[in-house]
Protein backbone atom coordinates (compact mmCIF):
# COMPACT_ATOMS: atom_id res chain seq x y z
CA UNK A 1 0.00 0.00 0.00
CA UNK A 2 1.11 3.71 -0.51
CA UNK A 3 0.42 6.61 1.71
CA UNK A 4 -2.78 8.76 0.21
CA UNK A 5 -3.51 12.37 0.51
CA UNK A 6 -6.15 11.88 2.05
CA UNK A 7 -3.84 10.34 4.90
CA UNK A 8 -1.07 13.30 4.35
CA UNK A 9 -3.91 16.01 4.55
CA UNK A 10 -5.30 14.40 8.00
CA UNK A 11 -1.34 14.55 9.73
CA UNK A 12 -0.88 17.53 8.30
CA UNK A 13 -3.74 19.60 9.58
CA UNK A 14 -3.57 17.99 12.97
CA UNK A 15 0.30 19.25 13.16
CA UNK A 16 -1.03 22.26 12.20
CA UNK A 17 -4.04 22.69 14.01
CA UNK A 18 -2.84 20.92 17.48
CA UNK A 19 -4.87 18.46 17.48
CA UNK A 20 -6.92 15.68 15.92
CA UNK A 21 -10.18 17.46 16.63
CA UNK A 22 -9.46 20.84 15.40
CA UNK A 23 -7.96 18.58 12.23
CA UNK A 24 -11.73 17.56 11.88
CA UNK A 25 -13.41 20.30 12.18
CA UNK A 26 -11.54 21.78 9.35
CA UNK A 27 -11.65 18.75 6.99
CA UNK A 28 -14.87 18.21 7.80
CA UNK A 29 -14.65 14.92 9.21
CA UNK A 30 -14.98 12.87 12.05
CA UNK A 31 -12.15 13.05 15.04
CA UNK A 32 -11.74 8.84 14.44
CA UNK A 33 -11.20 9.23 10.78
CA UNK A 34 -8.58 11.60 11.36
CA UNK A 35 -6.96 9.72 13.59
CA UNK A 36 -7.27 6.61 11.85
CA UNK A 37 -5.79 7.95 8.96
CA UNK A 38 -2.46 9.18 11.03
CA UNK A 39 -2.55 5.78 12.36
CA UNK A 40 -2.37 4.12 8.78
CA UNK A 41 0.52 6.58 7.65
CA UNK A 42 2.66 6.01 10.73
CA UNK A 43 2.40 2.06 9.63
CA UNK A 44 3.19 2.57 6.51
CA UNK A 45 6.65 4.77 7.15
CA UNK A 46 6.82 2.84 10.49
CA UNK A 47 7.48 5.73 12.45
CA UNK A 48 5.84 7.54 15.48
CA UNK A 49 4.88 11.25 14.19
CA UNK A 50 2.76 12.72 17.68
CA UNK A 51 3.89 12.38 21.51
CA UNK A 52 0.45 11.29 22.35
CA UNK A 53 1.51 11.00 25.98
CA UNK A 54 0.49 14.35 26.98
CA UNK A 55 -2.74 16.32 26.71
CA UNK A 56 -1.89 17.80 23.66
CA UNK A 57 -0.40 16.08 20.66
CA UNK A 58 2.83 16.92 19.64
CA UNK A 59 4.98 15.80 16.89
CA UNK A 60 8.15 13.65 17.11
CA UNK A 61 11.50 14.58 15.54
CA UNK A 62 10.21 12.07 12.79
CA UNK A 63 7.01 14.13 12.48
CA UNK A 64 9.31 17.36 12.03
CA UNK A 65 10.67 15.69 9.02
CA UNK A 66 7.74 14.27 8.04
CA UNK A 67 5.80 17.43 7.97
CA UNK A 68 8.25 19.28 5.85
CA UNK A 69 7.65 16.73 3.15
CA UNK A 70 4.02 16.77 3.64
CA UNK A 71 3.83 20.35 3.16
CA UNK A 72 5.62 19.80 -0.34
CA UNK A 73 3.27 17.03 -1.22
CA UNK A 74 0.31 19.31 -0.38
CA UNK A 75 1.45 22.33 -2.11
CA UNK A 76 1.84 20.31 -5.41
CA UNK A 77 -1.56 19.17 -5.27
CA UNK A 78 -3.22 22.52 -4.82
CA UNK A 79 -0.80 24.14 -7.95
CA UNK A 80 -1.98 20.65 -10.02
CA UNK A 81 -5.17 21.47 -9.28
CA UNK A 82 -5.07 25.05 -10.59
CA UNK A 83 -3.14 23.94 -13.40
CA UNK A 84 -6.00 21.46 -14.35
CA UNK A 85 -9.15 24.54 -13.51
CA UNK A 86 -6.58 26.71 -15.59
CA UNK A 87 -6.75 23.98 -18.76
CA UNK A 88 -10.57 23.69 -18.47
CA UNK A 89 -11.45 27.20 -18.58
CA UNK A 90 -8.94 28.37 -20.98
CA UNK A 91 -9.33 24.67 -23.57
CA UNK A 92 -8.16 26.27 -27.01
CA UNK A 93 -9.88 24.31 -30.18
CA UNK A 94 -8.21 24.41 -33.29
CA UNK A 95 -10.75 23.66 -35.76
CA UNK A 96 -10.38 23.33 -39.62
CA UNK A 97 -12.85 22.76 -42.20
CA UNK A 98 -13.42 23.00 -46.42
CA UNK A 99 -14.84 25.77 -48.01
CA UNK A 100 -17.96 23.79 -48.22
CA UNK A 101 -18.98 23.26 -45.03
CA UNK A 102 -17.44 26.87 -44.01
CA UNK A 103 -20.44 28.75 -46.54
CA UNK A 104 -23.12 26.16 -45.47
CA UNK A 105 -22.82 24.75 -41.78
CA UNK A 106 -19.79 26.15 -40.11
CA UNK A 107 -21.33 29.15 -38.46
CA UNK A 108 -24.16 26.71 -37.04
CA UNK A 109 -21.66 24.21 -35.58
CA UNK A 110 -19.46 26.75 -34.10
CA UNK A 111 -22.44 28.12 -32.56
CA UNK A 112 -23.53 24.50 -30.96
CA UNK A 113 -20.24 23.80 -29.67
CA UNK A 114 -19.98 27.67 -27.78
CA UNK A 115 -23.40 26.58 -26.26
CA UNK A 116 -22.30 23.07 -24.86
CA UNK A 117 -18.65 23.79 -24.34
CA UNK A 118 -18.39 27.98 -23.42
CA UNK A 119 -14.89 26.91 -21.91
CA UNK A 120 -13.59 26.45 -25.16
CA UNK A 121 -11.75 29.00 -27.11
CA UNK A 122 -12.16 28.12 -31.01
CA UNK A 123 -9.53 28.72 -33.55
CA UNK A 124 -11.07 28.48 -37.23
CA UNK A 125 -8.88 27.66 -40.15
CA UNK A 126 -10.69 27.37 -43.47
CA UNK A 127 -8.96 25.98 -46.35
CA UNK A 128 -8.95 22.88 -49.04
CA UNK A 129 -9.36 19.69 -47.99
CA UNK A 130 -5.03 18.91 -49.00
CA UNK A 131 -3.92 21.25 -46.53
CA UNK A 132 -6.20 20.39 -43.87
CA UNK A 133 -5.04 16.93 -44.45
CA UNK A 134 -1.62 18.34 -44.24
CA UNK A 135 -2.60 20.39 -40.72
CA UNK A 136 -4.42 17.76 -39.24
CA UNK A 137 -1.16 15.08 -39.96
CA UNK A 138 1.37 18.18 -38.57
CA UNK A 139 -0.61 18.47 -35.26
CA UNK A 140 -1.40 22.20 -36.27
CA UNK A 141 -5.06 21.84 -36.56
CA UNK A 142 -7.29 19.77 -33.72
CA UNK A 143 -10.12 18.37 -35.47
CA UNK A 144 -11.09 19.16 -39.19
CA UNK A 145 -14.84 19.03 -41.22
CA UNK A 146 -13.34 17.61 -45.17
CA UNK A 147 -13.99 15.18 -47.70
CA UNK A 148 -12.38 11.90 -48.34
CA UNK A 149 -9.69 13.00 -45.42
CA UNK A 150 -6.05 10.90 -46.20
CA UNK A 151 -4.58 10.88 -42.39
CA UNK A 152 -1.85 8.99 -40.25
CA UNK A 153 -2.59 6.40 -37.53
CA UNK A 154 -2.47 9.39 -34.82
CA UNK A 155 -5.91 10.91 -36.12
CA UNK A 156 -9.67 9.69 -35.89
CA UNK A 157 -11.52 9.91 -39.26
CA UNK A 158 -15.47 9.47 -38.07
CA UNK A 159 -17.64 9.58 -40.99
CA UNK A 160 -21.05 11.62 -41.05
CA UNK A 161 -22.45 11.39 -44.64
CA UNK A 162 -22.16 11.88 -48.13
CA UNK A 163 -21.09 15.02 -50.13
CA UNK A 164 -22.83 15.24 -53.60
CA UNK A 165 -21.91 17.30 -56.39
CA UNK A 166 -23.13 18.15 -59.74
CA UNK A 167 -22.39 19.55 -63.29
CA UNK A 168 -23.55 22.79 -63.45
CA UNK A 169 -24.00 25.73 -65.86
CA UNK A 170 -24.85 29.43 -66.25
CA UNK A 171 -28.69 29.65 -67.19
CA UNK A 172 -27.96 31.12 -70.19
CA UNK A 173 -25.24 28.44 -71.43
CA UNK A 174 -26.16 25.92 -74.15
CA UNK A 175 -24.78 22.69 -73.51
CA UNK A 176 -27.17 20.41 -75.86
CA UNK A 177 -30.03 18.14 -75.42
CA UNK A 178 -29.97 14.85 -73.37
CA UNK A 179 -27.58 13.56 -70.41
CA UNK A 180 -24.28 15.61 -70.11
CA UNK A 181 -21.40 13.56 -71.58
CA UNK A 182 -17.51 14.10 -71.13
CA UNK A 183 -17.27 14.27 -74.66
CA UNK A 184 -19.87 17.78 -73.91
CA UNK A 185 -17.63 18.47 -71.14
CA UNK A 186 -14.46 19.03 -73.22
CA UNK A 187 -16.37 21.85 -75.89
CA UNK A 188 -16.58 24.06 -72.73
CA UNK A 189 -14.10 25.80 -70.56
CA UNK A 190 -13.88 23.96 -66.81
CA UNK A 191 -12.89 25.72 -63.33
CA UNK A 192 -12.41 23.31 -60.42
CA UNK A 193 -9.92 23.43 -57.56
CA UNK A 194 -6.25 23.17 -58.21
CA UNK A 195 -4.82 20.04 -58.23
CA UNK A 196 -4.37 17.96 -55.65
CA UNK A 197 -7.96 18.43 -54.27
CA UNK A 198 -11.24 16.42 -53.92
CA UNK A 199 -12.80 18.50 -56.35
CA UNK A 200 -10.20 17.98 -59.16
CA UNK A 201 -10.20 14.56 -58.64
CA UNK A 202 -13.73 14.09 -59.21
CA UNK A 203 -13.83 16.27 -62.53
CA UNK A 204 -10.90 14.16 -63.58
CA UNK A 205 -12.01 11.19 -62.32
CA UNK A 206 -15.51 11.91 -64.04
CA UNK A 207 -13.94 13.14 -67.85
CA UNK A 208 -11.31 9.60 -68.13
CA UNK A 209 -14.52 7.82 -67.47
CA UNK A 210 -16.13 9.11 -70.35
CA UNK A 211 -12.88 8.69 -72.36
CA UNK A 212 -11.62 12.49 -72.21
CA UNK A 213 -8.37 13.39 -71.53
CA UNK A 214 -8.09 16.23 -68.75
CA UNK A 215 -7.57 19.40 -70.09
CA UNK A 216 -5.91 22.78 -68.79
CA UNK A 217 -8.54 23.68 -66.58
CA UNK A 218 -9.41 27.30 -64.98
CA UNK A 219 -8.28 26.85 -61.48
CA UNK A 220 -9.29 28.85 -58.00
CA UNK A 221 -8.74 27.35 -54.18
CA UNK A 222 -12.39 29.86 -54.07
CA UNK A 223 -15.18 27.72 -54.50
CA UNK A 224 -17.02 31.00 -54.16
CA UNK A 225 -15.60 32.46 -57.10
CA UNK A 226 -15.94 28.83 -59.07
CA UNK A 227 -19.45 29.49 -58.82
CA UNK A 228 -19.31 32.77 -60.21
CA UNK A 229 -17.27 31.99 -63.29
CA UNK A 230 -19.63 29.52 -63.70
CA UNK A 231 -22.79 32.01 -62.93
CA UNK A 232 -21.16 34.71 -65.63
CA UNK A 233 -21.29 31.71 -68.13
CA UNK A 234 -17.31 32.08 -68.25
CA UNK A 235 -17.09 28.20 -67.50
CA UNK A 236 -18.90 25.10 -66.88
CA UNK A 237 -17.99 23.52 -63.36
CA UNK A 238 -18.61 20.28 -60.89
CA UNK A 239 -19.77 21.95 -57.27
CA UNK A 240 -20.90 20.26 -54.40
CA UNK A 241 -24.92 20.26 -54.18
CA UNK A 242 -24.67 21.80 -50.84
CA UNK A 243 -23.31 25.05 -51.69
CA UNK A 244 -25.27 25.82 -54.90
CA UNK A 245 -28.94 25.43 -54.12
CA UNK A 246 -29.20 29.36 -53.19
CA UNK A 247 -28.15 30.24 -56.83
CA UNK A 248 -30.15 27.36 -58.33
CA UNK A 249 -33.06 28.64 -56.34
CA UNK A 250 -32.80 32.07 -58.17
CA UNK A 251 -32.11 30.47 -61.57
CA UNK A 252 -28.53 31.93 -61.52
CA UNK A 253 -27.40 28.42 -62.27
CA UNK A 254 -28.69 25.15 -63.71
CA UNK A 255 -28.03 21.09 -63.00
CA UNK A 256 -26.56 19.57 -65.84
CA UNK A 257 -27.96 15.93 -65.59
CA UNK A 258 -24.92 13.63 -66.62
CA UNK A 259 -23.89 10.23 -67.65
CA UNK A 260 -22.53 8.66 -65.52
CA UNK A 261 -23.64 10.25 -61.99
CA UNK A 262 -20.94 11.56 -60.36
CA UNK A 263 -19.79 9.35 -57.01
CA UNK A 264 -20.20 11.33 -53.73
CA UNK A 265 -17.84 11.85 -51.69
CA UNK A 266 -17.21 10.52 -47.82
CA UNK A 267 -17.64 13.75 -45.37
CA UNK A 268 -15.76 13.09 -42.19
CA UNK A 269 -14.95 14.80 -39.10
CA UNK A 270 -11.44 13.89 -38.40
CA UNK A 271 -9.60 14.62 -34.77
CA UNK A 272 -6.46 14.19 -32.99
CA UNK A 273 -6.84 10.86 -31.37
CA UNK A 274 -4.39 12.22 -28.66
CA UNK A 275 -6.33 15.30 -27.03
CA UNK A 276 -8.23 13.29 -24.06
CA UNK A 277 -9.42 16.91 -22.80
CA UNK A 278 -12.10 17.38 -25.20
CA UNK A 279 -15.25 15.36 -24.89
CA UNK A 280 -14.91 14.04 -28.85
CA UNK A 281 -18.07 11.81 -28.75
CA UNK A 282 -20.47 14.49 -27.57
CA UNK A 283 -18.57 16.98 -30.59
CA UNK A 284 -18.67 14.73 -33.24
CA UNK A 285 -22.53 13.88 -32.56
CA UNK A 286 -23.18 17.66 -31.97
CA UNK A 287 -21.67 18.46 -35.20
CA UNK A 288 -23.22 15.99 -37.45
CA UNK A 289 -26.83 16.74 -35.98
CA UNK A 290 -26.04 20.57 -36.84
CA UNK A 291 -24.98 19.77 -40.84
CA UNK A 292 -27.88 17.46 -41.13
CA UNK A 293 -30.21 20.20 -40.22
CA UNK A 294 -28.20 22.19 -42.33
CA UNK A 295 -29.23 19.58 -44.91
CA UNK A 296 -25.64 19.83 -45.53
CA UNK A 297 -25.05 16.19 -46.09
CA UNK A 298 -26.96 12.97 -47.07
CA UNK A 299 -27.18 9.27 -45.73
């Protein structure tokens, strides 16, 4: 057995205080728990720390010594303590997320996660889903909202639903009658992401399928100014459903139906596995309830 602090607390006040019932009084305990608890640390160092042959209780040379190192023990504890109310109240987040989710659901989830967690300070990085890979692998970022997320062993991916995305076009733009075909695709001007990113992948991904080599493309880390190339009828473009169904709503785009459908894309939440202080469960389920009522993602 090892000595407790409970037991060190018990000595210590009664050395302090004179006695075992002052010692209770102050812990708020009984006199025979206090001095049972003196009792169990003197067995333990085998040593005799009070003269209890007088009226008054007294401490040995042993208990000097003892006391000295008790103090030390005690003091530790109480600037632990602080350290750990310090960490709680001052819990930095360093959260990361895509473009995407930044335009549709990001001001809703940081808004959840100030209601539950108001301890937390939140530091918001938005960027494309390479470099938050890139943070979230270097330790610089916390936990990050991105598609199809390519991380080492030391970070969670927890998937929450499907990204989709779609062709689309200025209202204005003709692209020809029937299903949109690669072979459409390569009359027009495209803008996507720059390369590496989800979204070039999947407009490259979706032209070899239909037997079209990828072109020099029109390229912006903006999906914000994708859409309005595409709106000014500069370009044609693939854009995730999610951020376009304001501008389809006021017919300053258009869905190009195509063949094939393009593949969603996995939308995960991924986290340092390492940082034990934050309550991950409760954030991850917080978070995915928010973009679903965001209708941000699908099943």
């Amino acid at each position: 057995m090892r000595i407790t602090l409970m037991q060190i607390e018990a000595f210590y006040w009664t050395a302090r205080l004179g006695g075992a019932h002052a010692a209770s009084r102050h812990l708020h305990l009984t006199q025979p728990a206090i001095s049972s608890r003196i009792k169990e640390m003197e067995s333990l160092l085998s040593v005799k720390l009070f003269d209890r042959s007088k009226q008054r209780m007294t401490l040995t040379a042993d208990g000097h010594t003892a006391l000295r190192h008790a103090e030390l023990v005690l003091n530790n504890s109480v600037q632990l303590e602080q350290f750990a109310a310090k960490q709680k109240v001052h819990r930095r987040l360093r959260l990361g997320a895509d473009e995407c989710s930044a335009m549709v659901g990001l001001t809703a989830v940081i808004s959840e996660i100030k209601a539950h967690f108001p301890e937390i300070t939140l530091e918001i990085s938005i960027n494309v889903g390479a470099e938050l890979n890139r943070k979230l692998n270097d330790h610089e970022l916390d936990i990050a909202l991105l598609t199809n997320p390519a991380t080492r062993e030391d970070v969670t991916d927890v998937f929450l639903g499907w990204m989709t995305f779609q062709w689309v076009a200025a209202q204005h733009l003709e692209v020809g009658e029937g299903p949109f075909m690669a072979a459409q695709a390569g009359a027009h001007s495209i803008v996507t992401h720059s390369a590496p990113s989800t979204l070039y992948s999947v407009v490259e991904r979706w032209l070899k399928e239909g037997g079209m080599a990828s072109n020099a493309f029109h390229s912006s880390n903006s999906l914000a100014f994708i859409a309005k190339m595409v709106s000014a009828g500069h370009a044609i473009g693939i854009l995730p459903v999610p951020l376009i169904r304001d501008m389809l709503a006021v017919d300053m785009l258009k869905i190009l139906p195509c063949d094939p459908p393009i593949a969603p894309a996995r939308f995960c939440l991924s986290y340092l596995t390492e940082r034990p202080d934050l309550q991950l469960e409760e954030l991850v389920a917080i978070t995915r309830a928010t973009l679903v009522k965001q209708n941000f993602l699908v099943d």
